[in-house]
Structure formats: structure tokens, C-alpha cells
N, C-alpha and C. Protein backbone atom coordinates (compact mmCIF):
# COMPACT_ATOMS: atom_id res chain seq x y z
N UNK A 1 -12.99 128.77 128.56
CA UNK A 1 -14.19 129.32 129.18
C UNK A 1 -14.79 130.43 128.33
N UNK A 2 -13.91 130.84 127.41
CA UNK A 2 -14.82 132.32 126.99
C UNK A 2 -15.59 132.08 125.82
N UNK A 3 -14.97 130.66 124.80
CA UNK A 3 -15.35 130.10 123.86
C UNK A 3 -16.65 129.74 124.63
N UNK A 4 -17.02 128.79 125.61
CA UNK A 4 -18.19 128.18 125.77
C UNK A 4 -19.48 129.40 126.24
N UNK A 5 -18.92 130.23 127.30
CA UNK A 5 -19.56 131.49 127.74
C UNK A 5 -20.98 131.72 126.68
N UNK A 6 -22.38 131.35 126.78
CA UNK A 6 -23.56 131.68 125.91
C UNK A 6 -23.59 132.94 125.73
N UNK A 7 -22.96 134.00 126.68
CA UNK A 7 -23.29 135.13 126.27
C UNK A 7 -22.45 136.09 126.20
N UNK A 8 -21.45 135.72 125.55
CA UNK A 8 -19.79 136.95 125.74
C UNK A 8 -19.38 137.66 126.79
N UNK A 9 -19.73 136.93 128.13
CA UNK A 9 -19.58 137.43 129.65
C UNK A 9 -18.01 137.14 129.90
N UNK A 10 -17.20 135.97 129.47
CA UNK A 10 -16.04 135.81 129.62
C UNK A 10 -15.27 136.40 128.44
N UNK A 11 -14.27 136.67 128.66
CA UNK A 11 -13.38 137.69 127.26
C UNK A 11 -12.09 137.52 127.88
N UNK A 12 -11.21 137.29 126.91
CA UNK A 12 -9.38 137.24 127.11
C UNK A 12 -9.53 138.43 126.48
N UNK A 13 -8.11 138.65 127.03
CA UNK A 13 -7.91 140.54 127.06
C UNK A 13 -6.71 140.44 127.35
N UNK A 14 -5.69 141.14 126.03
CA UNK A 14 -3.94 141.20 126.38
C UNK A 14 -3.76 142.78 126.30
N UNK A 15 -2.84 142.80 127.42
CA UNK A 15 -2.55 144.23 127.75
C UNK A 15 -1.21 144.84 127.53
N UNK A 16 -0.83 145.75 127.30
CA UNK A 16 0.73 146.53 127.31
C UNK A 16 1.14 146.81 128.57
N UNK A 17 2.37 146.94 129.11
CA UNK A 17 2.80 147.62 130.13
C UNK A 17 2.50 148.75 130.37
N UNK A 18 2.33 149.81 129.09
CA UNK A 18 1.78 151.15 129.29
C UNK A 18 0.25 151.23 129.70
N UNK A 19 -0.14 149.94 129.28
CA UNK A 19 -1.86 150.25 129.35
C UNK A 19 -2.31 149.37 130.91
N UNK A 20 -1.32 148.69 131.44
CA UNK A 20 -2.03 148.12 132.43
C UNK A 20 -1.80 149.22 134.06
N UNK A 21 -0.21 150.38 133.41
CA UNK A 21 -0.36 151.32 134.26
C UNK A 21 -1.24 152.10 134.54
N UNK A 22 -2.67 152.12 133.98
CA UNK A 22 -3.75 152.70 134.49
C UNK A 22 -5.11 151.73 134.85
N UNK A 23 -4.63 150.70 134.90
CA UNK A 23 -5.26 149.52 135.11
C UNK A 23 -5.37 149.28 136.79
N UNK A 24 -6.87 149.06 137.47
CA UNK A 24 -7.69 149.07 138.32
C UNK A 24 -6.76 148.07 139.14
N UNK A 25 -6.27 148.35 141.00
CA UNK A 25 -5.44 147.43 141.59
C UNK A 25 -6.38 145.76 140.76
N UNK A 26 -7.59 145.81 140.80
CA UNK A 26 -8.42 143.96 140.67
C UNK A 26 -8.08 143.73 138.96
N UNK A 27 -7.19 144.51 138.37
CA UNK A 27 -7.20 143.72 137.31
C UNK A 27 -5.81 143.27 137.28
N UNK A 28 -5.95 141.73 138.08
CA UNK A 28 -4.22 140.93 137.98
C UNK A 28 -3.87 139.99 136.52
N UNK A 29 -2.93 140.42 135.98
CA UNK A 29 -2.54 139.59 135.05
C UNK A 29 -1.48 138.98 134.97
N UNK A 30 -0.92 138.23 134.14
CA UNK A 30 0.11 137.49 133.69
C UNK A 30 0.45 137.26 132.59
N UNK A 31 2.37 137.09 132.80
CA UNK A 31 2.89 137.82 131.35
C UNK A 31 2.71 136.45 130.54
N UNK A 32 1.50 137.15 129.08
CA UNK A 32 0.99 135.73 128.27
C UNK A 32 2.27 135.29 127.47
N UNK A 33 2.47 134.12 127.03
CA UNK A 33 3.36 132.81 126.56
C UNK A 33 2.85 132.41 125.13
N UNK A 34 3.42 132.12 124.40
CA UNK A 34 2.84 131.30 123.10
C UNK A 34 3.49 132.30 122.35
N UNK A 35 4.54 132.33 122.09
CA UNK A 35 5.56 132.68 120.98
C UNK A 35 5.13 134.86 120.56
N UNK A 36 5.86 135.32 119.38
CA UNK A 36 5.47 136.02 119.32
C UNK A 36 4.20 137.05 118.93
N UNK A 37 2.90 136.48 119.02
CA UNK A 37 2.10 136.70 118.66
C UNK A 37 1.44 137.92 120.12
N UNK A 38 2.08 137.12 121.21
CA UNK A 38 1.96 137.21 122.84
C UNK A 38 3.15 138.52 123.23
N UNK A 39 4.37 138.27 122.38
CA UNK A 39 5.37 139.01 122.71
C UNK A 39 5.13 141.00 123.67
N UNK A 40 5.60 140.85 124.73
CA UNK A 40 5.66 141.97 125.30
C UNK A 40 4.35 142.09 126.25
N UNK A 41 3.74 141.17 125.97
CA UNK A 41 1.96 141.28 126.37
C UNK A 41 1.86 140.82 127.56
N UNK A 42 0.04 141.50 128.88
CA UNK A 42 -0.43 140.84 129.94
C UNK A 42 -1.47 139.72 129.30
N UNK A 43 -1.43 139.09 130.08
CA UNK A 43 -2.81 138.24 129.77
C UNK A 43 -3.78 137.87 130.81
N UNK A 44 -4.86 138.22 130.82
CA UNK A 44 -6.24 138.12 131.94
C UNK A 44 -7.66 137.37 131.12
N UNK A 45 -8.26 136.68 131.70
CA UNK A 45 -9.28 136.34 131.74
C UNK A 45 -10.23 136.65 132.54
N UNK A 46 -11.48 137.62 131.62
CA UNK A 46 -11.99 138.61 132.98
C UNK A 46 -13.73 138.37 132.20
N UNK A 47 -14.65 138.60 133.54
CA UNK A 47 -15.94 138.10 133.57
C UNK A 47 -16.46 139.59 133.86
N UNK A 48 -17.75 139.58 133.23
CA UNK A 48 -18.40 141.02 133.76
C UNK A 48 -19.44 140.66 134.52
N UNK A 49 -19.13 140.51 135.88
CA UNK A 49 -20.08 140.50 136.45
C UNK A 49 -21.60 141.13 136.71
N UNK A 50 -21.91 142.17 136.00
CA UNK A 50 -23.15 142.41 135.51
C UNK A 50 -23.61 141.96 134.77
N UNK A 51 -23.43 141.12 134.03
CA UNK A 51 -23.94 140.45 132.34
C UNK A 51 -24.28 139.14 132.60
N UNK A 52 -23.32 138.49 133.82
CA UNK A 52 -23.41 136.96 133.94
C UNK A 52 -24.58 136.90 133.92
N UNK A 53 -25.29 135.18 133.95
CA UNK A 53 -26.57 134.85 133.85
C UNK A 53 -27.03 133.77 134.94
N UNK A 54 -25.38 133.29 135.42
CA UNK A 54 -25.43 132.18 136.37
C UNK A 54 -25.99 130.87 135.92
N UNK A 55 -25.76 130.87 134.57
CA UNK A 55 -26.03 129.39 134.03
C UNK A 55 -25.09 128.36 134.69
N UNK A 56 -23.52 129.02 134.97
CA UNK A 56 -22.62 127.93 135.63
C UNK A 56 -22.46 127.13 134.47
N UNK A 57 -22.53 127.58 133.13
CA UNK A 57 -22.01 126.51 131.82
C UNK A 57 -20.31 126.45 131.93
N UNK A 58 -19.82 127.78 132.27
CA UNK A 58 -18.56 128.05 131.75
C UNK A 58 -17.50 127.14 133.44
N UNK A 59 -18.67 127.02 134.47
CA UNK A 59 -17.74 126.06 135.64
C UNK A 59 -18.18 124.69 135.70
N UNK A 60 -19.17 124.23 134.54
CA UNK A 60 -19.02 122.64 134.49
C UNK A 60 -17.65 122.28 133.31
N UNK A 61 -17.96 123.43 132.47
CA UNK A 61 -17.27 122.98 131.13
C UNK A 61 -15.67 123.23 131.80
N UNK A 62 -15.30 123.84 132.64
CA UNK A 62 -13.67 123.99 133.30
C UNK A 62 -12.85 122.55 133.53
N UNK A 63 -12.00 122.27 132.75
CA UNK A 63 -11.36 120.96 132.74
C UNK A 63 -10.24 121.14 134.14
N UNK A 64 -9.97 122.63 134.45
CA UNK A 64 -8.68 122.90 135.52
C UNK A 64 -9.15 123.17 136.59
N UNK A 65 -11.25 123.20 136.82
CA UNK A 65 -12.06 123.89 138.15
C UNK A 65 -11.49 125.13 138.51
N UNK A 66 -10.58 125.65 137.60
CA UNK A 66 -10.59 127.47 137.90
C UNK A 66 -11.60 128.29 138.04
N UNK A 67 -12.83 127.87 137.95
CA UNK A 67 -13.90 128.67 138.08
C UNK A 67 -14.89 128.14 138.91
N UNK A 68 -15.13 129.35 140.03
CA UNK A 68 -16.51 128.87 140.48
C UNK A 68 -17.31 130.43 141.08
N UNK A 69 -18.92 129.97 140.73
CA UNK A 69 -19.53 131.28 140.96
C UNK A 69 -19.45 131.84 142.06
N UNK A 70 -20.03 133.47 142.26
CA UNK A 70 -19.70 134.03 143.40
C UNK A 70 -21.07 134.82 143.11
N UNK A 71 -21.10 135.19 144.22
CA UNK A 71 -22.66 136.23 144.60
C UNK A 71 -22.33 137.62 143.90
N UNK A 72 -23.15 138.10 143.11
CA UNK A 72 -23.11 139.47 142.25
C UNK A 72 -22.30 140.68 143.28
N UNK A 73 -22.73 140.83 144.53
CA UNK A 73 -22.30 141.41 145.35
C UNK A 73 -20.79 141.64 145.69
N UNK A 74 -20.63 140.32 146.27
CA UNK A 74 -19.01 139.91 146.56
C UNK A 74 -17.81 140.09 145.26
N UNK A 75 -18.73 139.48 144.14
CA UNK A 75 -18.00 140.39 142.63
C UNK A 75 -17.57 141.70 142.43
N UNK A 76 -18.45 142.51 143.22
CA UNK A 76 -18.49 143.73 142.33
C UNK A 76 -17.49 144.49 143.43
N UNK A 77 -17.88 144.05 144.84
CA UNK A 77 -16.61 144.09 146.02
C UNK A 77 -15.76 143.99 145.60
N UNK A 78 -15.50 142.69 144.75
CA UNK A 78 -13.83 142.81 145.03
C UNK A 78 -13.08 142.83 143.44
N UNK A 79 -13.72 144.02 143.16
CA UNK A 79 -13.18 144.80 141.82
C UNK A 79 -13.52 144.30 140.32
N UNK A 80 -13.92 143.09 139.97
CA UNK A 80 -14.77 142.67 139.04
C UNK A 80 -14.81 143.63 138.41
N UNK A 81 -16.08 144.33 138.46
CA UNK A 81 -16.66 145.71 137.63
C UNK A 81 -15.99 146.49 137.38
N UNK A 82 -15.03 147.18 138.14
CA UNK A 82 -13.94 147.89 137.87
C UNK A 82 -12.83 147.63 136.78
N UNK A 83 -12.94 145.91 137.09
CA UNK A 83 -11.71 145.09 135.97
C UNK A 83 -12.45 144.88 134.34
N UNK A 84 -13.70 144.97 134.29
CA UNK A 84 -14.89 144.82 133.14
C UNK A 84 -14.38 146.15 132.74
N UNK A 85 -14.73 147.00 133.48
CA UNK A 85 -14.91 148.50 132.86
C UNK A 85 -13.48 148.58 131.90
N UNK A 86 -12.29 148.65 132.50
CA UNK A 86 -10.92 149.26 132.12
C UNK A 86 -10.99 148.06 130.88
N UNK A 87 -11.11 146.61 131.56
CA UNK A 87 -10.91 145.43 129.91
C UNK A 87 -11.29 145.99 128.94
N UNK A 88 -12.81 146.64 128.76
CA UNK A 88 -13.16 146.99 127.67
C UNK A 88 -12.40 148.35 127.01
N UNK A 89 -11.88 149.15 127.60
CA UNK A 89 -11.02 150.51 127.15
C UNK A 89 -9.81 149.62 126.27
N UNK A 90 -9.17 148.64 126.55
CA UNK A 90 -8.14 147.86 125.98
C UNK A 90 -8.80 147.55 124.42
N UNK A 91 -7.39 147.79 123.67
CA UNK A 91 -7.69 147.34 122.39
C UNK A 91 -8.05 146.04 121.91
N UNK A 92 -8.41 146.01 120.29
CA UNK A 92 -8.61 144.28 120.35
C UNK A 92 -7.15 143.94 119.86
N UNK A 93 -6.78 142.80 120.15
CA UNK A 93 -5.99 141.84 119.45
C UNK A 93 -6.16 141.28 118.76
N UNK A 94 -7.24 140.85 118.60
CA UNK A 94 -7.79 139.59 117.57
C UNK A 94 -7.49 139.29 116.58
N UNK A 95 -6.18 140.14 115.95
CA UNK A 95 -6.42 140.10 114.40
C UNK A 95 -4.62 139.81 114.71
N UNK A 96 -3.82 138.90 115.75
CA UNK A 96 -2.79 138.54 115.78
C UNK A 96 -2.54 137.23 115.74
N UNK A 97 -4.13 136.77 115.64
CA UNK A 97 -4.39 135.05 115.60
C UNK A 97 -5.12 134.53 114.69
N UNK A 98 -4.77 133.49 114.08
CA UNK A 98 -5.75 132.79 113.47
C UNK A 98 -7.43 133.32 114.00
N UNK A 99 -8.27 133.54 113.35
CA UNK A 99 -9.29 133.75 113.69
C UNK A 99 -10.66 132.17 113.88
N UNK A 100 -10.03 131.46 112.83
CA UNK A 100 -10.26 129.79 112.57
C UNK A 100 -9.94 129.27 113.28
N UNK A 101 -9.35 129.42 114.97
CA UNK A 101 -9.08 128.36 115.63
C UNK A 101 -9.56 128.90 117.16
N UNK A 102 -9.92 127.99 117.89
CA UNK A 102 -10.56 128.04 118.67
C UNK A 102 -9.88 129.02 119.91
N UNK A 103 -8.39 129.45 120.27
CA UNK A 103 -7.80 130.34 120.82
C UNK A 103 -8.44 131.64 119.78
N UNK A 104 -7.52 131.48 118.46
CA UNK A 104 -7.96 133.06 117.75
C UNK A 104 -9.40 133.27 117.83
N UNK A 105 -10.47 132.94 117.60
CA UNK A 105 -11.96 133.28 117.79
C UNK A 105 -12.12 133.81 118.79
N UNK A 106 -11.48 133.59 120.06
CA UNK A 106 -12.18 134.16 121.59
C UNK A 106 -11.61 135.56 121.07
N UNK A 107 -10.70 136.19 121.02
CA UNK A 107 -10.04 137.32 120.96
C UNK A 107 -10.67 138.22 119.82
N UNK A 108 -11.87 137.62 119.03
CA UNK A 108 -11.95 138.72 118.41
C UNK A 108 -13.51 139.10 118.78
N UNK A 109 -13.94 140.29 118.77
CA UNK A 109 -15.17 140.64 119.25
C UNK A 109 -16.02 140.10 119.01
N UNK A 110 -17.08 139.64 119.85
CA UNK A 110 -18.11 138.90 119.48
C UNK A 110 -19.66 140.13 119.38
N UNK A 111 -20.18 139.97 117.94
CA UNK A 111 -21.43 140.59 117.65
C UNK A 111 -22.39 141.03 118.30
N UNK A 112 -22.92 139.20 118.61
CA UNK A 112 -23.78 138.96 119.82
C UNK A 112 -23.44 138.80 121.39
N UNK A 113 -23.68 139.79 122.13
CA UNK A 113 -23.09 139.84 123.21
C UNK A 113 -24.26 140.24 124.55
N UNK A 114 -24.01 139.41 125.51
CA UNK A 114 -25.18 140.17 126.73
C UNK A 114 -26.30 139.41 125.97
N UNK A 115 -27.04 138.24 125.27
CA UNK A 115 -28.14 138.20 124.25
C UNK A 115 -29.45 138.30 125.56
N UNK A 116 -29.29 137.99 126.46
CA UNK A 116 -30.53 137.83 127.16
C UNK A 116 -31.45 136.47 127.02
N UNK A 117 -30.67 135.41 126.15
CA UNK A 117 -31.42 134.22 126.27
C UNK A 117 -31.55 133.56 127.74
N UNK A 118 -32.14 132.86 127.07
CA UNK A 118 -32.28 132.03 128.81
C UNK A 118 -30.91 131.18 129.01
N UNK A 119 -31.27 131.02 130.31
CA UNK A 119 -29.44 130.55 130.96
C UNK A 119 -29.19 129.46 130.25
N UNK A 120 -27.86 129.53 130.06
CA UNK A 120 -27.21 127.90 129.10
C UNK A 120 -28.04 127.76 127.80
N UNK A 121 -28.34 128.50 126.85
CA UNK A 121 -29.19 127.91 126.07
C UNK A 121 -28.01 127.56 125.13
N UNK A 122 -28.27 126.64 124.61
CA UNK A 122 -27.76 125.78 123.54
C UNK A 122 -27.69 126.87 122.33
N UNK A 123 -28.91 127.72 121.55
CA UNK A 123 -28.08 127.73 120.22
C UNK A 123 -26.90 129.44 120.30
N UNK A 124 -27.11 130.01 121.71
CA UNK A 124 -26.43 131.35 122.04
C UNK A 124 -24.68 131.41 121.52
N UNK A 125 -24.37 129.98 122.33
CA UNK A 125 -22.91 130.27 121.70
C UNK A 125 -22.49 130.34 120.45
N UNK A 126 -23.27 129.04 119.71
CA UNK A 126 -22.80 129.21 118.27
C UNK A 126 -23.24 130.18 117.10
N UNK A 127 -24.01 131.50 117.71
CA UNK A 127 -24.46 132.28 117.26
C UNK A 127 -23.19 133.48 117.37
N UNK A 128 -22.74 133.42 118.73
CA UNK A 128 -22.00 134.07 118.91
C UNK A 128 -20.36 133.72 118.61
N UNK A 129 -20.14 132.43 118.18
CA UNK A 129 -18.94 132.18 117.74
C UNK A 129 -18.90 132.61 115.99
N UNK A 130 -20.38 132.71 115.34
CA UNK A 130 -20.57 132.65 113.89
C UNK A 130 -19.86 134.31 113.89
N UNK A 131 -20.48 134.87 114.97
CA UNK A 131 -20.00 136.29 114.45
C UNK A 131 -18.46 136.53 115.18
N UNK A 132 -17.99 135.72 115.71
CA UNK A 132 -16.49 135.75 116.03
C UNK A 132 -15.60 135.43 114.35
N UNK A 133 -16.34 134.35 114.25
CA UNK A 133 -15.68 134.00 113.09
C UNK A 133 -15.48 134.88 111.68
N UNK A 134 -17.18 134.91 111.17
CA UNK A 134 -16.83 135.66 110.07
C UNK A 134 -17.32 137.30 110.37
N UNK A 135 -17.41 137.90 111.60
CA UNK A 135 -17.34 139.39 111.64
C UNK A 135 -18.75 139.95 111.00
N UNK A 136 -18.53 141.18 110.74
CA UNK A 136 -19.50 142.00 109.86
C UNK A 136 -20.07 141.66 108.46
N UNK A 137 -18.98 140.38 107.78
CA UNK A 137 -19.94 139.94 106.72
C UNK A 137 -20.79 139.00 106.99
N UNK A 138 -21.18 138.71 108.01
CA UNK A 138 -22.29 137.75 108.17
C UNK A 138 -23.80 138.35 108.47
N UNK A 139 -24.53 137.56 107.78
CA UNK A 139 -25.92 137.90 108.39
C UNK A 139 -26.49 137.00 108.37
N UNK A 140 -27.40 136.99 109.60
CA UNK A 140 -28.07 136.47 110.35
C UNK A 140 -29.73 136.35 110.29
N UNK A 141 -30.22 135.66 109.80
CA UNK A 141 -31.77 135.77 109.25
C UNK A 141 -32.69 134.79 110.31
């Protein structure tokens, strides 16, 4: 989901035990798996509910239907925003994965973020995966 996300609204985010002790009751995680790259780590998949756009790209593209939208309101109720805010205080990881593969890319910051295109647009993601990929040496004309 965070790969397809047009506008860097979805983000994986691995946490420490020290760092999730100041972590908001709505941010629930689970201890992430996949050898030591993961080792010692939380793992969450978290949406900022202010940013969404409600294209609903990222709950057609769900192969497991783990996702489905909710009213901006009822989000922000039930800790969302709170869980956005603290995600972003968390460090990056990104640089514990391949950056060339479609897991390592989500994890590393994306450039273009929030773009304000129109909902679902087609060329947003791969704008925003270009700058997952190659970072600050890229430019964009």
C-alpha cells in the first residue's frame, strides 16, 4: 500500500522499544520479521489522515482488503493524527534495505510528498518512487 499511495500518505515506520515508549496509546505495532535487517524492531503501517485524498487507490490495489476508508473525522478520533505526528519524530531506516526493491523503496523518504495532484493520478506515484529511489541526486525537469 505505501508503494502504490500517489501521494506519500501511507509510510512503514520501524520502531525501538525505547522509542515506542513514548509512542501515542493509537500507535499499535508489531514485532517486524524478515531476518536481521528487522532485528529488535516494531513495525506499523500508518496513514496521515490529513494528507489523504480519498482516491481509494491504495484499497482497490489491497490484495489482503486490509484497508478500507474512514471519514476524516472518525480518523482523527481514533488517534490517526496523533499516530502521523509521533511516526514522523521516528528515524528513517531506509538505508537497512535494498533501496532497488520494492520493500526497500517504501522505507526511504519520499521527495515528493502531500503533491496535491488530483486523486489517483497516474504519473504521482512514479514521480514519487523516482525520488525514493535515487534520493537527492535526481532532478526533475
Amino acid at each position: 500500500c505505501a508503494s502504490i499511495c500517489p501521494h506519500a500518505v501511507i509510510r512503514p515506520f520501524l520502531a525501538s522499544p525505547a522509542e515506542l515508549k513514548r509512542a501515542p496509546g493509537s500507535f499499535e505495532t508489531r514485532r517486524a520479521a524478515g531476518g536481521n535487517s528487522y532485528a529488535g524492531l516494531h513495525f506499523r503501517i500508518q496513514v496521515s489522515p490529513m494528507d489523504c485524498t480519498g482516491c481509494e487507490v491504495c484499497v482497490t490495489s489491497c490484495p489482503d482488503n486490509a484497508l478500507a476508508m474512514k471519514d476524516i473525522h472518525a480518523a482523527v478520533k481514533e488517534g490517526h493524527k496523533d499516530a502521523w505526528d509521533f511516526a514522523m519524530t521516528l528515524p528513517s531506516r531506509g538505508e537497512r534495505f535494498d533501496p532497488f526493491t520494492v520493500k526497500g523503496a517504501q522505507f526511504n523518504q519520499p521527495l515528493l510528498e502531500f503533491s496535491g495532484a488530483c486523486e489517483g493520478c497516474g504519473e504521482t506515484p512514479y514521480a514519487k518512487l523516482l525520488t525514493q529511489l535515487f534520493g537527492k541526486r535526481m532532478i526533475l525537469a
